[in-house]
Protein backbone atom coordinates (compact mmCIF):
# COMPACT_ATOMS: atom_id res chain seq x y z
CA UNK A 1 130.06 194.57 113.24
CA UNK A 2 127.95 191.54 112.49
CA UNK A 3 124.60 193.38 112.41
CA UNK A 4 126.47 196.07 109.63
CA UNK A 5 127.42 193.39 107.59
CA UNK A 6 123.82 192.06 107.57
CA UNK A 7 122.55 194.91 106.92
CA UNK A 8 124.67 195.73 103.68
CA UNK A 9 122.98 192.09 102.25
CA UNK A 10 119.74 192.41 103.28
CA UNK A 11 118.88 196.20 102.46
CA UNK A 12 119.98 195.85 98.90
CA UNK A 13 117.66 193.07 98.50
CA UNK A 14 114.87 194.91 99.38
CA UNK A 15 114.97 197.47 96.58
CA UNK A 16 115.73 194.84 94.14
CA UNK A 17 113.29 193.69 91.07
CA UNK A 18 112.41 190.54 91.42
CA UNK A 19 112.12 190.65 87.41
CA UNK A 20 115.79 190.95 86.94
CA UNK A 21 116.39 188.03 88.71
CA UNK A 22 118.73 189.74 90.88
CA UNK A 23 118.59 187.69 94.20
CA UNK A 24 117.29 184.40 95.51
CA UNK A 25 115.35 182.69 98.56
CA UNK A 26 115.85 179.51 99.76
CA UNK A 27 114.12 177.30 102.31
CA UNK A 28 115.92 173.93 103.37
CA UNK A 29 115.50 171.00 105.91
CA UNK A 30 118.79 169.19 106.57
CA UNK A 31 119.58 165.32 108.21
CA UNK A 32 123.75 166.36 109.78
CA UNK A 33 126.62 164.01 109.95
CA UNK A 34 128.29 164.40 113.54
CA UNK A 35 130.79 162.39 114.55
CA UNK A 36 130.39 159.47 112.99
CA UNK A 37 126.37 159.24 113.25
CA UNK A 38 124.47 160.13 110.28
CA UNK A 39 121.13 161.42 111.36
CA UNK A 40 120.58 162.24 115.08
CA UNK A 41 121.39 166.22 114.32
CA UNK A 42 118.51 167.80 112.05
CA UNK A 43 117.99 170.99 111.01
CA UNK A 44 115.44 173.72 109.24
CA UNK A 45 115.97 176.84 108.42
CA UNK A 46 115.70 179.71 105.43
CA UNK A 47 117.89 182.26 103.96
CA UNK A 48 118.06 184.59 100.69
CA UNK A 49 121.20 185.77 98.33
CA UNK A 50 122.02 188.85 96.37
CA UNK A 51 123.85 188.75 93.37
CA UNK A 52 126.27 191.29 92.92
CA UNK A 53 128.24 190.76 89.86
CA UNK A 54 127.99 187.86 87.48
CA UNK A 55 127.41 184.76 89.37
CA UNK A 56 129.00 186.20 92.48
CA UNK A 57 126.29 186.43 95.68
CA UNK A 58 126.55 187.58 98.93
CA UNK A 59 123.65 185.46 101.34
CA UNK A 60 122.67 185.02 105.15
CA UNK A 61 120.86 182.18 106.42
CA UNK A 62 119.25 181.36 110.11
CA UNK A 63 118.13 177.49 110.97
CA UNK A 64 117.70 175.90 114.13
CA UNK A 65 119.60 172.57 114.63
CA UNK A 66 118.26 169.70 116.70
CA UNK A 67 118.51 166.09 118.03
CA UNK A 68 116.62 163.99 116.58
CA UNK A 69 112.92 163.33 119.10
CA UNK A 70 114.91 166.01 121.25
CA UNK A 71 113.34 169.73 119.23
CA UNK A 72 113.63 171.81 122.57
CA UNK A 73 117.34 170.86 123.07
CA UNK A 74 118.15 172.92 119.57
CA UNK A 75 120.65 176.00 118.86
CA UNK A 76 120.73 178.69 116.40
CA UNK A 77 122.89 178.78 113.35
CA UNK A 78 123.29 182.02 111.41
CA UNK A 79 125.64 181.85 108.67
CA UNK A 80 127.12 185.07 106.16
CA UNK A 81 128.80 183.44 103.14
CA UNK A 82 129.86 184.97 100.05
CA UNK A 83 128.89 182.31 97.15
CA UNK A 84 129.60 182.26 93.62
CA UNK A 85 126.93 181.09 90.96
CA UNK A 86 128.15 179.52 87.58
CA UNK A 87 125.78 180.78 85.41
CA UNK A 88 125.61 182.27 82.02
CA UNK A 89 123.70 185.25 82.05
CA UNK A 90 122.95 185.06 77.85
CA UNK A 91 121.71 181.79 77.83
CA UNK A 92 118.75 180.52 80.65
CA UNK A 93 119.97 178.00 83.17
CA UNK A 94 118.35 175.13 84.33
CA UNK A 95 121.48 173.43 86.37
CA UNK A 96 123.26 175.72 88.18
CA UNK A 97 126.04 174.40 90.65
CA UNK A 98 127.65 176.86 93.62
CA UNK A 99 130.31 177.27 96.05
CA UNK A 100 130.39 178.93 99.18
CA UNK A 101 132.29 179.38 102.25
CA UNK A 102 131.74 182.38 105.47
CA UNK A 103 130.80 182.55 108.89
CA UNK A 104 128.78 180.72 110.91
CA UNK A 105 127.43 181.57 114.42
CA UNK A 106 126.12 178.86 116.33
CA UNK A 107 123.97 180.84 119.67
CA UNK A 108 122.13 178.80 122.27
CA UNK A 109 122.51 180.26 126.07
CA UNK A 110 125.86 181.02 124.89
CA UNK A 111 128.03 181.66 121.43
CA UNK A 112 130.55 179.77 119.12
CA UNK A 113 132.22 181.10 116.08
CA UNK A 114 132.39 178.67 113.20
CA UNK A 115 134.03 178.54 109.94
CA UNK A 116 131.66 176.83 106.85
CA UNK A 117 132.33 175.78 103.56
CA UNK A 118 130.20 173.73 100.68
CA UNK A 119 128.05 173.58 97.73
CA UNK A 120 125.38 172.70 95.97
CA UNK A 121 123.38 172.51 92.58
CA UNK A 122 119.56 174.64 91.68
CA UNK A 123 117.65 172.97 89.38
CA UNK A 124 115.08 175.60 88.03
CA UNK A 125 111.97 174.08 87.47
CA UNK A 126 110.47 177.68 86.38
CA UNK A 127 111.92 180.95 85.62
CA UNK A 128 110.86 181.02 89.64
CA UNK A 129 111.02 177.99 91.50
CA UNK A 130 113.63 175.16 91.67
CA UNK A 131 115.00 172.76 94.00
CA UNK A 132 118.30 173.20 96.01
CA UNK A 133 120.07 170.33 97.58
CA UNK A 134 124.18 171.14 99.06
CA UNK A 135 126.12 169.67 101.33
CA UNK A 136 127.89 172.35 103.76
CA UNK A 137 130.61 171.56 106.54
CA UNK A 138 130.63 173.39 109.47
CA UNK A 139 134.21 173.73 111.39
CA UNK A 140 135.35 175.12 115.12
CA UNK A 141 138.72 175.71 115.67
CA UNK A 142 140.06 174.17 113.06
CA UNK A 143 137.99 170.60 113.84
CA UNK A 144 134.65 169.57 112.26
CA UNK A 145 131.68 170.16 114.42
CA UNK A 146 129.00 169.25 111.24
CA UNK A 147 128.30 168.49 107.97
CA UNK A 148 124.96 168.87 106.33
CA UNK A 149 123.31 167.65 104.04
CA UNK A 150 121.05 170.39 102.81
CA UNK A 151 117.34 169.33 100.55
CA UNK A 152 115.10 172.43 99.69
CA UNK A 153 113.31 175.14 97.38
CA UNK A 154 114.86 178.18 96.48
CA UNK A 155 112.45 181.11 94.88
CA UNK A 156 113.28 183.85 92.55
């Protein structure tokens, strides 16, 4: 089920025109606030997003989340979120805030499911390349497990 739903983001994406402006990439590195302590979780990690009508997207991500001086101790995070984009497709944006909220898998010797929510702002230096910075929660049953606090480039 998970690698379907994958699938129907990523193919799209790869017969897209780049001119059109159609989808995104994005490459972020990300400090975490865990209970309480700002700092000792870090993370890295990419992902892209297809837009599919207006300023809605759908978008994947993979990072790997860490301890702080501890790299080898990391897990996996995949996430699939839906996002939406406020944009205004007759005029060029510079500033262009966005929500999202999906699923997160967390994957290590073992699995957790995980609920996410957040957003963010792209400021588009060029017609191609911006900066991205979001904050995004991460939840587990109902509880926080992590919020980060995203900093990046995204590419177009």
């Amino acid at each position: 089920m998970k690698q379907c739903f994958l699938l129907l983001i990523l193919v799209p994406a790869l017969t897209l025109n780049a001119a059109e402006h159609s989808g995104q990439a994005y490459a972020f590195f990300a400090p975490h606030a865990t209970g309480g302590e700002f700092g000792d979780l870090l993370s890295a990690g990419a992902g892209g997003e297809v837009f599919l009508y207006r300023g809605l997207a759908a978008g994947a991500d993979l990072a790997y989340a860490f301890p702080r001086g501890h790299t080898a101790d990391g897990i996996g995070l995949l996430t699939v979120n839906p996002s939406y984009h406020f944009v205004n497709k007759d005029r060029t944006n510079r500033f262009v805030p966005f929500v999202t909220a999906g699923y997160a898998l967390a994957f290590r010797s073992g699995t957790a499911n995980l609920a996410n929510f957040g957003g963010g702002v792209t400021y588009w230096f060029t017609g191609r390349f911006g900066a991205r910075v979001e904050v995004r929660d991460y939840r587990i049953s109902g509880q926080d497990a992590t919020t980060q606090f995203r900093f990046g480039v995204a590419f177009r």
